[in-house]
PDB file of N, CA and C in Angstrom:
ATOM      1  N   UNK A   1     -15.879  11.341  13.325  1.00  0.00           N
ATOM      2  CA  UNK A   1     -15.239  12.559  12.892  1.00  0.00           C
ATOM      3  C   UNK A   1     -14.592  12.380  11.537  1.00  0.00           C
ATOM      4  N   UNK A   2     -14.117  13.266  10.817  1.00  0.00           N
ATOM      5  CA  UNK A   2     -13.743  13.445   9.504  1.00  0.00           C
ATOM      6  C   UNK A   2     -11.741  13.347   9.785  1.00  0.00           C
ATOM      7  N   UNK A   3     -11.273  12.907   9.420  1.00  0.00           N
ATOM      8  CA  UNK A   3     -10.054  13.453   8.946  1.00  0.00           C
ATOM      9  C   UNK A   3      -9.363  13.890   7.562  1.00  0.00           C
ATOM     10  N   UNK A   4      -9.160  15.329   7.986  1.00  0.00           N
ATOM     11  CA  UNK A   4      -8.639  16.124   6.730  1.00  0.00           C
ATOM     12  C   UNK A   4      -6.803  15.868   6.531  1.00  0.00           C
ATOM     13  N   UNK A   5      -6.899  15.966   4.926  1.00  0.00           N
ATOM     14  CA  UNK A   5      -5.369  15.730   4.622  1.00  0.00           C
ATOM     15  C   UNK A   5      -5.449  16.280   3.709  1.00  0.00           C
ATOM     16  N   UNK A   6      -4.493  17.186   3.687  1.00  0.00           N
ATOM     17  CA  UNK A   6      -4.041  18.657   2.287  1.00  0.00           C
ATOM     18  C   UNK A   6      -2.895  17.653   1.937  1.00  0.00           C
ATOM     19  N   UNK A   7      -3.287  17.965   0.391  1.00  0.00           N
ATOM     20  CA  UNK A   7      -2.148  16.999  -0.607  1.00  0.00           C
ATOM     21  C   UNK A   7      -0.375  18.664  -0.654  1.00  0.00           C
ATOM     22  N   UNK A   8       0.748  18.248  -0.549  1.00  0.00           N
ATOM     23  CA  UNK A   8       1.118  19.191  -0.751  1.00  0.00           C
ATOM     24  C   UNK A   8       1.026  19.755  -1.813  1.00  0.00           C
ATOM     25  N   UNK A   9       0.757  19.935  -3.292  1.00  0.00           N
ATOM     26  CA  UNK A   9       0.309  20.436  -3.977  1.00  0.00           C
ATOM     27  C   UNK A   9      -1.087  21.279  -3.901  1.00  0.00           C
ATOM     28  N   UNK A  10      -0.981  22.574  -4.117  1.00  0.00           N
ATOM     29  CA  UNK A  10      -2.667  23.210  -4.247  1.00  0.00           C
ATOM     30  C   UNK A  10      -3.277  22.752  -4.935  1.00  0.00           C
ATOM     31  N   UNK A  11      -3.498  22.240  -5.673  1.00  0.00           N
ATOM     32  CA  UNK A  11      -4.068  22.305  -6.655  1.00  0.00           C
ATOM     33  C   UNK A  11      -4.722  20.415  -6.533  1.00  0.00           C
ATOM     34  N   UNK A  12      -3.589  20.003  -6.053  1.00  0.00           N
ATOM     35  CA  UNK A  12      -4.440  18.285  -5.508  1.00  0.00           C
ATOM     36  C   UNK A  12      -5.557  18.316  -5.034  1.00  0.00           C
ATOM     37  N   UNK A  13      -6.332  17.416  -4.949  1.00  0.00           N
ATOM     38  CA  UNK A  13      -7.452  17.215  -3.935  1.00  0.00           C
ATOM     39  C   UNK A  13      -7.440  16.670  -2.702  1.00  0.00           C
ATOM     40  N   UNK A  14      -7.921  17.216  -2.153  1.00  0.00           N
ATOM     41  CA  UNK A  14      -7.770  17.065   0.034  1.00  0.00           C
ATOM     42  C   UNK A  14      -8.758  15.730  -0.042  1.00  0.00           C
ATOM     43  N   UNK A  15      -8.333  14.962   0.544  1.00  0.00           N
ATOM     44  CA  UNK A  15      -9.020  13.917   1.069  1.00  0.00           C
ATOM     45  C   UNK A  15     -10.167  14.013   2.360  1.00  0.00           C
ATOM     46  N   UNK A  16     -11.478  14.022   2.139  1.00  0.00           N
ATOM     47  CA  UNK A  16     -12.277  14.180   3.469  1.00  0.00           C
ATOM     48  C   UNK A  16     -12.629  12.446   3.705  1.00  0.00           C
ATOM     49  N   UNK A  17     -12.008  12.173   4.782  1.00  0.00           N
ATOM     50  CA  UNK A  17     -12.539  10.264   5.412  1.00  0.00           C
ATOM     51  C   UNK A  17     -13.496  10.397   6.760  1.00  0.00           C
ATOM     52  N   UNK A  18     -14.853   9.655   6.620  1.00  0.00           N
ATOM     53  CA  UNK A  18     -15.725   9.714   7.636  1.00  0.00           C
ATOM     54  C   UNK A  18     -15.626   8.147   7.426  1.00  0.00           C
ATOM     55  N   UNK A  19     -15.540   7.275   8.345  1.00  0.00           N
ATOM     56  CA  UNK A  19     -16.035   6.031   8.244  1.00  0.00           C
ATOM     57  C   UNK A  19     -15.426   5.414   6.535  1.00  0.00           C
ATOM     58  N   UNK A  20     -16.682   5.120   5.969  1.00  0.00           N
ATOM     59  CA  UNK A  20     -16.062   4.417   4.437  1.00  0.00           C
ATOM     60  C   UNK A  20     -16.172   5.531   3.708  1.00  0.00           C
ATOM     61  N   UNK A  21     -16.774   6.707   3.778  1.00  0.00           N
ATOM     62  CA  UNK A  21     -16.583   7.559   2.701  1.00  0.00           C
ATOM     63  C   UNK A  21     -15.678   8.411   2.297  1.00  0.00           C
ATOM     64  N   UNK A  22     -15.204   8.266   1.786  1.00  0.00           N
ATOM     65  CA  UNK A  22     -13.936   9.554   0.907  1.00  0.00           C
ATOM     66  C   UNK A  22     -14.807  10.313   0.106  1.00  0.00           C
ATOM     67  N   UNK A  23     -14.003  11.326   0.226  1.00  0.00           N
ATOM     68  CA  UNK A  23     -14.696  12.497  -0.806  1.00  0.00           C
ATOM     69  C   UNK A  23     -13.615  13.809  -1.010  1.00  0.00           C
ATOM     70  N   UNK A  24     -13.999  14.398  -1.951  1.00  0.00           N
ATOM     71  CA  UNK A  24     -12.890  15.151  -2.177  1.00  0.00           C
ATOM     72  C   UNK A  24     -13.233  16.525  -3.301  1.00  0.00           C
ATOM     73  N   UNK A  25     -12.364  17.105  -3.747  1.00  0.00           N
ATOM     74  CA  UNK A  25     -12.773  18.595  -4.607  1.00  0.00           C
ATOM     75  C   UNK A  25     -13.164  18.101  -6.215  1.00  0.00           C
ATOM     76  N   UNK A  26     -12.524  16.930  -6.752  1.00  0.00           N
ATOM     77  CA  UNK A  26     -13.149  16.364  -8.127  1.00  0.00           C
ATOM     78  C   UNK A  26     -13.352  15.108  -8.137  1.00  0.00           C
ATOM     79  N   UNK A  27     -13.966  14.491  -9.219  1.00  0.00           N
ATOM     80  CA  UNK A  27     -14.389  13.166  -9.390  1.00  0.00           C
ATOM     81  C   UNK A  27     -13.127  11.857  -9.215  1.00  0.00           C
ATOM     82  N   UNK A  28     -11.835  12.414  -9.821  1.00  0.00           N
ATOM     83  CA  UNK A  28     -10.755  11.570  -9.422  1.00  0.00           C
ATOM     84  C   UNK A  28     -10.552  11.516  -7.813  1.00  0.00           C
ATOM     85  N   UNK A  29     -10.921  12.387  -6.869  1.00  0.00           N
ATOM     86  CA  UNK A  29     -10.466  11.834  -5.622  1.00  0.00           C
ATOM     87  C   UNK A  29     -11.583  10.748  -5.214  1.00  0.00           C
ATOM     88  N   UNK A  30     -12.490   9.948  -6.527  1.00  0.00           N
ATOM     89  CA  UNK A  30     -12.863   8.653  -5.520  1.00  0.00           C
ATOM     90  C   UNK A  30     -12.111   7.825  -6.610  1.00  0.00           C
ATOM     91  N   UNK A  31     -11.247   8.108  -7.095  1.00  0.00           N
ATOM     92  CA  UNK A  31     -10.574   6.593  -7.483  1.00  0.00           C
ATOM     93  C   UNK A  31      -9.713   6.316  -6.848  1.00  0.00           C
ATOM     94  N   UNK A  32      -8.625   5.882  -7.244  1.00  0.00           N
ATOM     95  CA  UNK A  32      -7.300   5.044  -6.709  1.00  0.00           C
ATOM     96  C   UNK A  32      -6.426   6.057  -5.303  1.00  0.00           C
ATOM     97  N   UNK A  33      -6.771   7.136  -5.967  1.00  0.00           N
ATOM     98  CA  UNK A  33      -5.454   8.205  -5.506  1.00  0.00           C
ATOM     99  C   UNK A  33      -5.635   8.454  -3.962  1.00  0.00           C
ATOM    100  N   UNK A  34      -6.811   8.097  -3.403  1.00  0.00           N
ATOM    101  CA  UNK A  34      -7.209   8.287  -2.125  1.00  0.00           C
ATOM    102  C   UNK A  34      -6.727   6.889  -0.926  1.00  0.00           C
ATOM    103  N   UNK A  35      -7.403   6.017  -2.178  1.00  0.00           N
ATOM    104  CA  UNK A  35      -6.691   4.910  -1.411  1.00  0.00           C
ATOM    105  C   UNK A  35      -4.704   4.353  -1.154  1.00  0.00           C
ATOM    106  N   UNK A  36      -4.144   5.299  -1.983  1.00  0.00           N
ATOM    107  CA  UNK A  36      -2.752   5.145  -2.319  1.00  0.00           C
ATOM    108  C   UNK A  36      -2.369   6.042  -1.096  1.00  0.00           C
ATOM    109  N   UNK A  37      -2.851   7.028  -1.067  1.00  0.00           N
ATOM    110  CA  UNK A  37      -2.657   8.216   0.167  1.00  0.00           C
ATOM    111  C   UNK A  37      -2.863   7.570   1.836  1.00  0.00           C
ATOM    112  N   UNK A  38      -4.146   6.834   1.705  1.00  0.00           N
ATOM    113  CA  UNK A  38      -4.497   5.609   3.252  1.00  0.00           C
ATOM    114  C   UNK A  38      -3.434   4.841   3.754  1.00  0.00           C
ATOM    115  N   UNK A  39      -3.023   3.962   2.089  1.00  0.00           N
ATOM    116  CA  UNK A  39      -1.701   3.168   2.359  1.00  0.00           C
ATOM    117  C   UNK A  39      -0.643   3.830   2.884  1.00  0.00           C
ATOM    118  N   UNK A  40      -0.200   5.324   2.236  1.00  0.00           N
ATOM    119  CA  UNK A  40       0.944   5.645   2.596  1.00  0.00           C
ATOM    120  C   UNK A  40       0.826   6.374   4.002  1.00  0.00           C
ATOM    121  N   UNK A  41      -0.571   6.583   4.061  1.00  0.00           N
ATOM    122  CA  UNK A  41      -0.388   7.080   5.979  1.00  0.00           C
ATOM    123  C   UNK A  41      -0.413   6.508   6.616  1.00  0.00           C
TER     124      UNK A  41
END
């Protein structure tokens, strides 16, 4: 299954996690910012 996470900002990008893939609304949600978000959950 996927777990969804809304950044509180609109305008952030939502994190979609299946297994190893992240994905998200622009090209920055596969850098760092996804994995900083993992750590902090």
């Amino acid at each position: 299954g996927a777990v969804y996470s809304f950044a509180a900002e609109p305008f952030a990008p939502h994190v979609v996690e299946d297994g190893r893939l992240v994905t998200g609304q622009n090209p920055r949600a596969h850098g760092p910012w996804p994995k900083r978000l993992k750590q902090l959950g």
